[in-house]
PDB file of N, CA and C in Angstrom:
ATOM      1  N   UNK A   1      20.178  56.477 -24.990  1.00  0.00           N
ATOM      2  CA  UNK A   1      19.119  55.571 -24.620  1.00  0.00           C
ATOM      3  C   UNK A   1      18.291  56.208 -23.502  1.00  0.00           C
ATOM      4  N   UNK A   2      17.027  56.374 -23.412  1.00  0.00           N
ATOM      5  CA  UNK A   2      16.143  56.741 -22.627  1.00  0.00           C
ATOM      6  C   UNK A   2      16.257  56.102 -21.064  1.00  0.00           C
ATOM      7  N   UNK A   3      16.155  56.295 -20.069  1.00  0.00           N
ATOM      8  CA  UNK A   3      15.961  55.838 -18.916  1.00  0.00           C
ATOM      9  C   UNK A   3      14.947  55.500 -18.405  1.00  0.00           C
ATOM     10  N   UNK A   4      14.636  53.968 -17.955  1.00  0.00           N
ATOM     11  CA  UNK A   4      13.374  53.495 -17.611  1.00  0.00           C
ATOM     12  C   UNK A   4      13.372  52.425 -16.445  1.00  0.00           C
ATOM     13  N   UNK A   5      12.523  52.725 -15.389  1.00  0.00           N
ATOM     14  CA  UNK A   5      11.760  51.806 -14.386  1.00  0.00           C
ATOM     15  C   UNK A   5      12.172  50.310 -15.138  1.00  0.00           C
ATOM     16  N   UNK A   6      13.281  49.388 -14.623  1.00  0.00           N
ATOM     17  CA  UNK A   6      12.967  48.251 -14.706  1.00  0.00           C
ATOM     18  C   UNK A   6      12.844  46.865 -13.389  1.00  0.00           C
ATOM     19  N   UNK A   7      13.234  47.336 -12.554  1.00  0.00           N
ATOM     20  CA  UNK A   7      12.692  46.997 -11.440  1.00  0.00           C
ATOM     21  C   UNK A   7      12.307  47.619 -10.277  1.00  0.00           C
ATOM     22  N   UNK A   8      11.278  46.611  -9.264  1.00  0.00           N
ATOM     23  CA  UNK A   8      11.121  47.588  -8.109  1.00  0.00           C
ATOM     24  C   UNK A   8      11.331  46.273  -7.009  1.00  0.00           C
ATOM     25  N   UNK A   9      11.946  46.614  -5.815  1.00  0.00           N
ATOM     26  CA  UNK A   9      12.306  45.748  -4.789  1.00  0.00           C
ATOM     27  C   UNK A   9      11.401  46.757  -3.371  1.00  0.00           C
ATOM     28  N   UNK A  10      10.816  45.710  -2.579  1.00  0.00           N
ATOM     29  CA  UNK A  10      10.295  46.066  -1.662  1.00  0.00           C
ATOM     30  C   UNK A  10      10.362  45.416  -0.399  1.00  0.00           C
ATOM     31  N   UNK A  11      10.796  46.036   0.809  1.00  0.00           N
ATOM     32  CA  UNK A  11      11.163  45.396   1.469  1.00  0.00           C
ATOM     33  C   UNK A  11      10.630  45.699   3.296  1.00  0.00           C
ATOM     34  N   UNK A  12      10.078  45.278   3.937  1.00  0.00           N
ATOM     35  CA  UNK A  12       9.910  45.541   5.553  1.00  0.00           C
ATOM     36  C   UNK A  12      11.118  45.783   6.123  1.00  0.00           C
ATOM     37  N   UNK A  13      11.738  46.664   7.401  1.00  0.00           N
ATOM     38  CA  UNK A  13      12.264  46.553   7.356  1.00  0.00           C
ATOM     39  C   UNK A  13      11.811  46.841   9.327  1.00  0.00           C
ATOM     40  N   UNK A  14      12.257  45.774  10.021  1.00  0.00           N
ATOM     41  CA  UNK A  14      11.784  46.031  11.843  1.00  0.00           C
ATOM     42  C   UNK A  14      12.845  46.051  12.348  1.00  0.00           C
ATOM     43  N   UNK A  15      12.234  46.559  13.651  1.00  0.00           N
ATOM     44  CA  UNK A  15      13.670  46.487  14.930  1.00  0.00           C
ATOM     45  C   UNK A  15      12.803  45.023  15.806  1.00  0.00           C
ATOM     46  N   UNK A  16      13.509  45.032  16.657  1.00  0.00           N
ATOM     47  CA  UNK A  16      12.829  43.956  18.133  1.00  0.00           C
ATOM     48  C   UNK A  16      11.890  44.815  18.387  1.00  0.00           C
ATOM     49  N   UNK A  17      10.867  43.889  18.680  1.00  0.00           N
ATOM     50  CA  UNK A  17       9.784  44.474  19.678  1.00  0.00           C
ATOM     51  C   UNK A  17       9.877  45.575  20.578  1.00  0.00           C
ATOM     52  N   UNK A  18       9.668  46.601  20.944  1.00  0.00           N
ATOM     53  CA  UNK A  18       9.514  47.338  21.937  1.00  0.00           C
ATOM     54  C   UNK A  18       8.947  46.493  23.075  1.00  0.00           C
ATOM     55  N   UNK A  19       9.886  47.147  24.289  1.00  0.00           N
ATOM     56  CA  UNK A  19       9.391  46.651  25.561  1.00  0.00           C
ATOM     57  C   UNK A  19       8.101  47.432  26.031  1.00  0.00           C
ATOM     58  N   UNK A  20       8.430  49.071  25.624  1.00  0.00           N
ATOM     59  CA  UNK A  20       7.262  49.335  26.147  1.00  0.00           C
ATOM     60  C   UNK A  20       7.054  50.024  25.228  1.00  0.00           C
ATOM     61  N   UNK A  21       6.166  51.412  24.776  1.00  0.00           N
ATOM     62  CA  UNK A  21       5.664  52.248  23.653  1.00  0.00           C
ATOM     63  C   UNK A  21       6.437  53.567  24.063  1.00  0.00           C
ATOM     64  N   UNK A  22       6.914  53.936  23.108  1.00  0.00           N
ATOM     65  CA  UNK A  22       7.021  55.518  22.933  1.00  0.00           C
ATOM     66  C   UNK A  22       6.940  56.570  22.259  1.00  0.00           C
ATOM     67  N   UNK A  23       6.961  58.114  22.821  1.00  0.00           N
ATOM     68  CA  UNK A  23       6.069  58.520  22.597  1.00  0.00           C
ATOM     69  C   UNK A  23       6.697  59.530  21.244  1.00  0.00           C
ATOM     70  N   UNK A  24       6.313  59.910  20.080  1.00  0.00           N
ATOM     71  CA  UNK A  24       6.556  60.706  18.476  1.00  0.00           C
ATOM     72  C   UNK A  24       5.565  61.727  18.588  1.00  0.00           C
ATOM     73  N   UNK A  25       6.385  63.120  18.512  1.00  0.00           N
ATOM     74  CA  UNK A  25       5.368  63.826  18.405  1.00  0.00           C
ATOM     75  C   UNK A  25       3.888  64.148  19.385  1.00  0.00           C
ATOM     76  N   UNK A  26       2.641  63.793  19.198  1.00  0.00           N
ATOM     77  CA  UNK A  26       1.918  64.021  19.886  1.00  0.00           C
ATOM     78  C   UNK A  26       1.379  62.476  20.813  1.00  0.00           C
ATOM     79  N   UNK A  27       1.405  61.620  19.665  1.00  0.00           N
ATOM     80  CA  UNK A  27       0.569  60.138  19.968  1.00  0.00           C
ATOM     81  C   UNK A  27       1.883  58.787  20.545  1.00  0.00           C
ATOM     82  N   UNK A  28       1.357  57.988  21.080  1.00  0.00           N
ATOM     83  CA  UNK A  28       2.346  57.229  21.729  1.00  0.00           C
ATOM     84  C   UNK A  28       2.534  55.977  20.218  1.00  0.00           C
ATOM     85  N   UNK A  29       3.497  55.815  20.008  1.00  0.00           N
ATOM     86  CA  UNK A  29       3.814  54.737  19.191  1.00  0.00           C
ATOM     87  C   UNK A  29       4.339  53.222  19.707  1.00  0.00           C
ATOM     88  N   UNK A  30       3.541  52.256  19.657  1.00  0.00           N
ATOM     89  CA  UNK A  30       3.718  51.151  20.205  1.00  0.00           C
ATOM     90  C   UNK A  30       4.834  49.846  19.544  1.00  0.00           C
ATOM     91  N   UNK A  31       4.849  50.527  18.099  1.00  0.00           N
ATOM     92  CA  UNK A  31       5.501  49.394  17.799  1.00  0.00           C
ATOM     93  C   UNK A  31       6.124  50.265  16.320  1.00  0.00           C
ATOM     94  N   UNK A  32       7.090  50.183  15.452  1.00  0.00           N
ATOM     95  CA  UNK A  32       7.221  51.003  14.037  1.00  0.00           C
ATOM     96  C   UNK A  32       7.672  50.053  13.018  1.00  0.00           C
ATOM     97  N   UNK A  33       7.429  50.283  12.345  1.00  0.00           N
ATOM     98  CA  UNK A  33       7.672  49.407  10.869  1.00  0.00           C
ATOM     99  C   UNK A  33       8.167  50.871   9.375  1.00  0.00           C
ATOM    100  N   UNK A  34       9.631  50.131   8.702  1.00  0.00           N
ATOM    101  CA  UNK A  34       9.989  50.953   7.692  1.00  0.00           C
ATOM    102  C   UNK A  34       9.492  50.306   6.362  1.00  0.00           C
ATOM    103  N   UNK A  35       9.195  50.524   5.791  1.00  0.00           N
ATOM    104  CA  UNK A  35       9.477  50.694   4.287  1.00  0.00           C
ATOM    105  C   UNK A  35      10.097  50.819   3.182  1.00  0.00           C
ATOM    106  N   UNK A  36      10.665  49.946   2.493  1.00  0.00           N
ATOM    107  CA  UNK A  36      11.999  50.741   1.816  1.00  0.00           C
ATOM    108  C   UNK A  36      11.392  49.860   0.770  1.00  0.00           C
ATOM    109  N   UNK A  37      11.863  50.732  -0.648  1.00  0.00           N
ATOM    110  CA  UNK A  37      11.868  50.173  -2.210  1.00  0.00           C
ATOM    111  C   UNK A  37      12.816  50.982  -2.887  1.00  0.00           C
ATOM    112  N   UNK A  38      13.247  50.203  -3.297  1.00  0.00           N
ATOM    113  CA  UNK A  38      14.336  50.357  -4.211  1.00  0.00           C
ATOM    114  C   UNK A  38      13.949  50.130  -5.901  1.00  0.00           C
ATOM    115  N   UNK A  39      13.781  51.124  -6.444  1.00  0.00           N
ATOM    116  CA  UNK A  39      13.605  51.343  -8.016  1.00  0.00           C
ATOM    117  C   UNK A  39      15.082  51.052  -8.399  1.00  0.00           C
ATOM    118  N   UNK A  40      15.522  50.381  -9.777  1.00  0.00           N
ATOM    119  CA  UNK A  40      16.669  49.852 -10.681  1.00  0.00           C
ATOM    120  C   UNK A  40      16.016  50.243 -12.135  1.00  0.00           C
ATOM    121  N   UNK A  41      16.945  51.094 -12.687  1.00  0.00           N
ATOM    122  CA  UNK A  41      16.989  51.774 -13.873  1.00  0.00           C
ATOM    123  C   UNK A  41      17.635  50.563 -15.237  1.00  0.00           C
ATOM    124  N   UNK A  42      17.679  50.824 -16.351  1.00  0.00           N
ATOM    125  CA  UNK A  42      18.126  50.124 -17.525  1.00  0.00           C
ATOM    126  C   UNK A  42      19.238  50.792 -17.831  1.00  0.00           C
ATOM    127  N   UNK A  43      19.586  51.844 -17.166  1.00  0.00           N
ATOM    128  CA  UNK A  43      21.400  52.123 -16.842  1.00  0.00           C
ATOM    129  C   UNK A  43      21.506  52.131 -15.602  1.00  0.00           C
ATOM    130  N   UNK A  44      21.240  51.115 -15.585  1.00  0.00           N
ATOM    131  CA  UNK A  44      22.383  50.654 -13.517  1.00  0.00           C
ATOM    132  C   UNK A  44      21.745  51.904 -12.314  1.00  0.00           C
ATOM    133  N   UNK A  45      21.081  53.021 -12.646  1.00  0.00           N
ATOM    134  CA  UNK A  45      20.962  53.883 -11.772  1.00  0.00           C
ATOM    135  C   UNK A  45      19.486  53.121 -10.972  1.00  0.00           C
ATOM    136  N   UNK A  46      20.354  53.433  -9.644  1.00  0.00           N
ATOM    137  CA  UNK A  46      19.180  52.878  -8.209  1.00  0.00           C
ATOM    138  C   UNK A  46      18.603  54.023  -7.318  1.00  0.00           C
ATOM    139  N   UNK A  47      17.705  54.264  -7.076  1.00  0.00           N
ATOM    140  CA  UNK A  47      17.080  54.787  -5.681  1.00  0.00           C
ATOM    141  C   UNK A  47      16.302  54.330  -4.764  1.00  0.00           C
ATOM    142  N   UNK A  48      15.955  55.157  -3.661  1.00  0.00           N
ATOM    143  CA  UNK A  48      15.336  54.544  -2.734  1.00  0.00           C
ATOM    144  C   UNK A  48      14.240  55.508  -2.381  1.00  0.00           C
ATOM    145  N   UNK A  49      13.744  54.973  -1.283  1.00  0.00           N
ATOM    146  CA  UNK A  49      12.555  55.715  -0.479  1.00  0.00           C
ATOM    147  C   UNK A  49      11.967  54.998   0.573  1.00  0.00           C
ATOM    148  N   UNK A  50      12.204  55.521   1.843  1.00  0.00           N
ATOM    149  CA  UNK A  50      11.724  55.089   3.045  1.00  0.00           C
ATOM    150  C   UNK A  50       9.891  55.780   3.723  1.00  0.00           C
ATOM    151  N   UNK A  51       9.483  55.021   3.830  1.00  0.00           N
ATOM    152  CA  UNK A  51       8.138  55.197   4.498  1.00  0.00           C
ATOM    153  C   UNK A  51       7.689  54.353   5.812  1.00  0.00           C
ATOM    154  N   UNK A  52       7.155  55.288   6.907  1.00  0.00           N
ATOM    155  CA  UNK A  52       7.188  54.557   8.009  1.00  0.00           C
ATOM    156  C   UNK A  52       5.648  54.734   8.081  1.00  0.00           C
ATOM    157  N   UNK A  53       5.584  53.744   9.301  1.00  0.00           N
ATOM    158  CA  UNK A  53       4.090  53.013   9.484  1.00  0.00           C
ATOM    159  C   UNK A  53       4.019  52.331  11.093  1.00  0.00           C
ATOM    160  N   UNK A  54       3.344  52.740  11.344  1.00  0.00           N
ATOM    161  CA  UNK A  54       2.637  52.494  12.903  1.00  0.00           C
ATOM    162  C   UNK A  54       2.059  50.750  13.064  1.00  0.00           C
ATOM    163  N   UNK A  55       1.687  50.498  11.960  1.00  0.00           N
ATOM    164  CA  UNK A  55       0.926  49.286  11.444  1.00  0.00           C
ATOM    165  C   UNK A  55       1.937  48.744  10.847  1.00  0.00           C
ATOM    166  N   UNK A  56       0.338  47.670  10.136  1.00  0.00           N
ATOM    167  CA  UNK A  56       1.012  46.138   9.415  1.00  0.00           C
ATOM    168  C   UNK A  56       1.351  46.582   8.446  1.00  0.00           C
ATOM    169  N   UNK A  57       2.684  46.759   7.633  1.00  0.00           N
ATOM    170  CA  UNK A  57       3.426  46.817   6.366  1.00  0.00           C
ATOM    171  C   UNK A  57       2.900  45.701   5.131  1.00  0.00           C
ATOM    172  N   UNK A  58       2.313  44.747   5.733  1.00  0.00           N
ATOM    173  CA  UNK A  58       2.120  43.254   4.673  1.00  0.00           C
ATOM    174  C   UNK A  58       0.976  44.049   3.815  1.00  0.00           C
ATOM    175  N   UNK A  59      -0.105  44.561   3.846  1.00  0.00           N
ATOM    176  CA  UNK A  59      -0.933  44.733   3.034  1.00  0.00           C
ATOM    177  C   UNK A  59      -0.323  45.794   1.581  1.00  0.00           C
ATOM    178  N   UNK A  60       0.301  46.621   2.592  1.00  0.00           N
ATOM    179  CA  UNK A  60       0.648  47.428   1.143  1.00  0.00           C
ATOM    180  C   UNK A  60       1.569  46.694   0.524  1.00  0.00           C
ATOM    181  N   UNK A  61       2.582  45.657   0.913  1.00  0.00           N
ATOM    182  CA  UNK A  61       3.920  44.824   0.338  1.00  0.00           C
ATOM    183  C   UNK A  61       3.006  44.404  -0.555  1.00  0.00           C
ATOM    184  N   UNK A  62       1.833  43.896  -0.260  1.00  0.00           N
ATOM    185  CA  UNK A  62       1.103  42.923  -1.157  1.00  0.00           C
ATOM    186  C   UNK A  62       0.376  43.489  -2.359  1.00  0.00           C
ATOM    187  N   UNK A  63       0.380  44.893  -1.969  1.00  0.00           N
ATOM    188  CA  UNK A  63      -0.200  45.145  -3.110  1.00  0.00           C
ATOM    189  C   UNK A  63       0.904  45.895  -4.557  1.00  0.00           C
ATOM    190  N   UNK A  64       1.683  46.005  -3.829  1.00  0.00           N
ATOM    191  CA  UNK A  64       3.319  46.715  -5.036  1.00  0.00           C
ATOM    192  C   UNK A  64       3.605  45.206  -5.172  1.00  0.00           C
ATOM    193  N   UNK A  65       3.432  44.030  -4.716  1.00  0.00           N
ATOM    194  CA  UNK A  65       3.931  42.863  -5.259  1.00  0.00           C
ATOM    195  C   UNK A  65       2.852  42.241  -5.994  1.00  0.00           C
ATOM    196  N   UNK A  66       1.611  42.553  -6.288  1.00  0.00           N
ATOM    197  CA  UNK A  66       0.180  41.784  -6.505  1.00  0.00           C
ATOM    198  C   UNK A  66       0.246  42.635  -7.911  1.00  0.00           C
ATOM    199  N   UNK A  67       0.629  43.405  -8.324  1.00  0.00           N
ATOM    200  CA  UNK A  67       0.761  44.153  -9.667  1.00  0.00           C
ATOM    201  C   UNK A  67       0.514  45.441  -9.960  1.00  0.00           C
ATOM    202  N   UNK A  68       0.887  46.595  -8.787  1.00  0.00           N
ATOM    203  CA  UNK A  68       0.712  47.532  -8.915  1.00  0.00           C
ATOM    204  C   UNK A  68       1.974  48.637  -9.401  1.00  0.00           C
ATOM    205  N   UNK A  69       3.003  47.574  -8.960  1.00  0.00           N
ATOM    206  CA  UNK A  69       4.188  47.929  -9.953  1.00  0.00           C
ATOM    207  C   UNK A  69       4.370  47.700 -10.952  1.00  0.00           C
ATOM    208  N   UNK A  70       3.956  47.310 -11.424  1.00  0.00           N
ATOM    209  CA  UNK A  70       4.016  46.897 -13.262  1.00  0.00           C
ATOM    210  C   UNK A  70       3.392  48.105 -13.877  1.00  0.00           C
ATOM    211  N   UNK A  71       2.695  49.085 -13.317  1.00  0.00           N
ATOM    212  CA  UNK A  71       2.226  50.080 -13.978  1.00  0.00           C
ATOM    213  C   UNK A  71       3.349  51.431 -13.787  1.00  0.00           C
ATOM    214  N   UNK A  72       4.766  50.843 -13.087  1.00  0.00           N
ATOM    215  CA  UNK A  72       5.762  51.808 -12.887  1.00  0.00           C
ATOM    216  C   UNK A  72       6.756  51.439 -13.526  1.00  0.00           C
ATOM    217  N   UNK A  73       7.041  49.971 -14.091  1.00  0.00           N
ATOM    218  CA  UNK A  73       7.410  49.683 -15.087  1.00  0.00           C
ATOM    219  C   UNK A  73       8.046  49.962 -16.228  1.00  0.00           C
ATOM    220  N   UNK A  74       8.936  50.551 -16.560  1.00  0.00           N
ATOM    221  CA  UNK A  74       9.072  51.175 -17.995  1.00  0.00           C
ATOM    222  C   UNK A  74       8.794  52.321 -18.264  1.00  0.00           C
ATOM    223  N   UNK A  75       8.207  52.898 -16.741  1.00  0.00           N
ATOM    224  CA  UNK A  75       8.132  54.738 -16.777  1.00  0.00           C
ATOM    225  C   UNK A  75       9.744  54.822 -16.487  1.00  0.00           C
ATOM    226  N   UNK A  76       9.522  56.656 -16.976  1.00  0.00           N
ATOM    227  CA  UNK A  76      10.506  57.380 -16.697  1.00  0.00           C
ATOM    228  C   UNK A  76      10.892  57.833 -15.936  1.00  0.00           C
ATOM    229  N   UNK A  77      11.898  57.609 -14.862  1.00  0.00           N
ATOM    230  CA  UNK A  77      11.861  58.059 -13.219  1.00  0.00           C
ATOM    231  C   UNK A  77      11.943  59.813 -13.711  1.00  0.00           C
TER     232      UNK A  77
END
């Protein structure tokens, strides 16, 4: 049987607020937000993938939940 995209889970994932900002690399980071989705296969096989973000996480959640996953759907990881 072929292996195919049948779900995708997406999820924010924060710490507490920072008291104060610190500093990554060159630029000061005030606040961080993760990313995580989890792809589920039609044989039980799962992965992941983390993406971080300085910013608001809600817009992109909204858009892998608004129907941009459905075009990952039934692909072939």
């Amino acid at each position: 049987m072929k292996t195919i995209i049948t779900n995708i889970k997406v999820y924010i994932l924060k710490g507490p607020k920072e008291k104060r900002p610190h500093w990554v690399s060159n630029f000061i980071v005030p606040n961080a937000n993760e990313l995580l989705v989890i792809l589920e296969t039609n044989q039980g096989v799962e992965g992941f993938g983390l993406a971080t973000s300085y910013t608001d996480m809600s817009p992109i959640v909204h858009v892998i939940e608004s129907g941009i996953s459905e075009k990952f759907l039934v692909a072939t990881p």
